[in-house]
Protein backbone atom coordinates (compact mmCIF):
# COMPACT_ATOMS: atom_id res chain seq x y z
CA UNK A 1 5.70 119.69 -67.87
CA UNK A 2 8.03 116.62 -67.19
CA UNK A 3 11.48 116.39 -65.67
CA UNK A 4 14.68 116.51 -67.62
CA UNK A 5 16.38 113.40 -67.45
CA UNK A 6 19.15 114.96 -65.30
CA UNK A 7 16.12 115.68 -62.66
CA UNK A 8 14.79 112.25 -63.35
CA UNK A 9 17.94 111.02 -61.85
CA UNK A 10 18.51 113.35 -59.52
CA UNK A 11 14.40 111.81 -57.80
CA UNK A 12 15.70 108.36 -58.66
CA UNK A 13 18.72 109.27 -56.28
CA UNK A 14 16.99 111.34 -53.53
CA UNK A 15 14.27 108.11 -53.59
CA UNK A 16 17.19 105.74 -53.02
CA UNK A 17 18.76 107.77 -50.48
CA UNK A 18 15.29 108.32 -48.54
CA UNK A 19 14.87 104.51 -48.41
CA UNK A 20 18.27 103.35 -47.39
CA UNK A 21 17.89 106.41 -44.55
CA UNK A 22 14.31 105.01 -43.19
CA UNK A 23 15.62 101.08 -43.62
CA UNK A 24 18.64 102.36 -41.44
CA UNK A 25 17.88 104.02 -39.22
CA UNK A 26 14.25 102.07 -38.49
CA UNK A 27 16.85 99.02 -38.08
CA UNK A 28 18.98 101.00 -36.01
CA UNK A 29 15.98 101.79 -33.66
CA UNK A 30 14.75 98.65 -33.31
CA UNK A 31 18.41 97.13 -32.35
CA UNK A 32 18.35 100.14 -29.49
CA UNK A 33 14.91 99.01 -28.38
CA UNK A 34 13.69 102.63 -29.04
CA UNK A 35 10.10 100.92 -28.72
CA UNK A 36 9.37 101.49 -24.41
CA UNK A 37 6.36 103.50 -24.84
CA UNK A 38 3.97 105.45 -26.72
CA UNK A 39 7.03 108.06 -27.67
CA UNK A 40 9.58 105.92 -28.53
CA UNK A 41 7.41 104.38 -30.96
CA UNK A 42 6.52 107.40 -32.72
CA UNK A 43 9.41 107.20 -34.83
CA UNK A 44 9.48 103.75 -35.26
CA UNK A 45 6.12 104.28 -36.58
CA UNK A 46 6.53 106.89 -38.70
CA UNK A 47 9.10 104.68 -40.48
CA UNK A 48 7.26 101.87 -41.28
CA UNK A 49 4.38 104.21 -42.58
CA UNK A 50 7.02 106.44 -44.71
CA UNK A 51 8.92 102.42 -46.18
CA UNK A 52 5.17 101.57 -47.14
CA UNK A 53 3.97 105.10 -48.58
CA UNK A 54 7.05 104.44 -51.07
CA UNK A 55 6.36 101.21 -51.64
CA UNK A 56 3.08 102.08 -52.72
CA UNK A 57 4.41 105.05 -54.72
CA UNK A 58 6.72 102.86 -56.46
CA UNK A 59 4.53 100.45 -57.24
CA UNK A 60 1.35 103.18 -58.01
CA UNK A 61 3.54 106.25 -59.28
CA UNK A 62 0.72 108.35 -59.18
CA UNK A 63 -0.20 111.78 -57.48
CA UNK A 64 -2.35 110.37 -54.60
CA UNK A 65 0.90 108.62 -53.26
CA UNK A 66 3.18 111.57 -54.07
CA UNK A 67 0.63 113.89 -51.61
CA UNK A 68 0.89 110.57 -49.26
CA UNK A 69 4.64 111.13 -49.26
CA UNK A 70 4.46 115.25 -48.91
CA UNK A 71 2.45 114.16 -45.49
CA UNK A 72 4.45 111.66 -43.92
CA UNK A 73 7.23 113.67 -44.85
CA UNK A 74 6.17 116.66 -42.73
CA UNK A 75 5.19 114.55 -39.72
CA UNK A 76 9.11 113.24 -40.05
CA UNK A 77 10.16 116.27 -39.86
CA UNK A 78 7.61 117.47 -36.74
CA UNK A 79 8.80 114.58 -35.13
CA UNK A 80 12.53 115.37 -35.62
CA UNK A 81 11.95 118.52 -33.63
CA UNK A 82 9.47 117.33 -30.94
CA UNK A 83 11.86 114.29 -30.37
CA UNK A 84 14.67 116.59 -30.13
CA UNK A 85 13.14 118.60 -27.55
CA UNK A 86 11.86 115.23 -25.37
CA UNK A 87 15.62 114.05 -25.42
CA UNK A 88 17.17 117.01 -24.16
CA UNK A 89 14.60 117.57 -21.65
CA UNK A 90 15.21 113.72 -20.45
CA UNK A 91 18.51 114.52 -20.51
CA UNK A 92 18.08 117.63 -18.72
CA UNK A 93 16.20 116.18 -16.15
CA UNK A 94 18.78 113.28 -15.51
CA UNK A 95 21.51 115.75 -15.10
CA UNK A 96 19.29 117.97 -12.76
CA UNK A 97 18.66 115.04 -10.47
CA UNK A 98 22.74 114.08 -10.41
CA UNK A 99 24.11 117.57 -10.14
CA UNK A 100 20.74 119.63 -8.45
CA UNK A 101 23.61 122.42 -8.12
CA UNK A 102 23.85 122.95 -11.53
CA UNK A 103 22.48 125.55 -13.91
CA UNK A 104 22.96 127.88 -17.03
CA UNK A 105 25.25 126.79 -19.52
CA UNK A 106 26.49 123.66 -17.91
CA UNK A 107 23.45 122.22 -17.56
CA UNK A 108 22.82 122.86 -21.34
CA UNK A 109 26.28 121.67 -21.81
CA UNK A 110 25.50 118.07 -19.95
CA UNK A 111 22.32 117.82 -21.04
CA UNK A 112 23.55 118.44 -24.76
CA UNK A 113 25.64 116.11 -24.56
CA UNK A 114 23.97 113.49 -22.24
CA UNK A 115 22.99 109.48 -22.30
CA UNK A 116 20.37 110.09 -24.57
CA UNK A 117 21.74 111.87 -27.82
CA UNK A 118 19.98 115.28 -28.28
CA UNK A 119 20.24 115.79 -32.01
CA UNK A 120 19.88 112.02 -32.97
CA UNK A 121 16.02 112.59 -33.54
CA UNK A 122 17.33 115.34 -35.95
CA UNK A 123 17.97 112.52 -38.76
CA UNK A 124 13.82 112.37 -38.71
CA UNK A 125 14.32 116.04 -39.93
CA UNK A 126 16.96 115.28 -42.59
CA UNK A 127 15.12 112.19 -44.07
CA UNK A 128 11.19 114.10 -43.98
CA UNK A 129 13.43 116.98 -46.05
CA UNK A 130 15.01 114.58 -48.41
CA UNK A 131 11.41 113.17 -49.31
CA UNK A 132 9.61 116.76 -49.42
CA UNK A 133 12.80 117.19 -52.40
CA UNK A 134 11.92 114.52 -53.92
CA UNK A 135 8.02 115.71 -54.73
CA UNK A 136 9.26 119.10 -55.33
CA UNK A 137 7.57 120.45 -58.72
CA UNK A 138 7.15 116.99 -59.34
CA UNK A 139 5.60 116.77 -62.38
CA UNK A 140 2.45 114.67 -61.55
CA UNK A 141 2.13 117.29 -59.01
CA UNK A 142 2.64 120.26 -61.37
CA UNK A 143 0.68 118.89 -64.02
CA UNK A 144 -1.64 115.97 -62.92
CA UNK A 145 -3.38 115.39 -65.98
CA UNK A 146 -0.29 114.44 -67.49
């Protein structure tokens, strides 16, 4: 089984779109100096990994990177959440020392909304999705022998 060439296009697309999104956004957290510490650099990591897994599958094509992709994909996507959950609890912890009054939904509110953006690590999510679309039914996953 092989794509169509309208699915062809549509993996030549969400490739391009993965690789802008990881050159981007590791650019973008390397200008922040997201890099003090072992989690900070998680991400940071992650992207350089995911950049050279699709370098290699560009270069290879073959179904040993496309599994390579499938698994840096899902710890993008791990990492979205866990990163989401250590920025509101910084955040929540910040507001907690400022305001030790408050509680309930204005905490959530301030911490939501806080010095250190809650949902930012939610673009991890987004990109490990848009690379787990591209190997969907891929066809050298499908069919290997092809």
């Amino acid at each position: 089984m092989s794509d169509t060439p309208t699915l062809k296009r549509l993996r030549v697309l969400l490739m391009a779109t993965l690789a802008l999104g990881i050159v981007g956004v590791g650019v973008e957290l390397l200008l922040l100096e997201h890099t003090d510490g072992v989690q900070q650099l998680v991400p940071v990591t992650l992207l350089g990994l995911g950049l050279l897994v699709l370098l290699w599958h560009g270069v290879a094509g073959g179904a040993s990177s496309l599994r390579a992709i499938q698994a840096i994909m899902a710890l993008f996507v791990a990492s979205g959440f866990v990163g989401i959950v250590w920025h509101y609890q910084g955040n929540m912890e910040f507001e907690l020392e400022t305001y030790p009054s408050i509680s309930g939904l204005a905490l959530f509110k301030e911490a939501m909304m806080g010095a250190t953006p809650a949902l930012a690590p939610g673009t991890m999510i987004q990109l490990g999705l848009i690379g787990l679309a591209y190997t969907y039914r891929h066809p050298l996953l499908v069919n290997p022998a092809d």
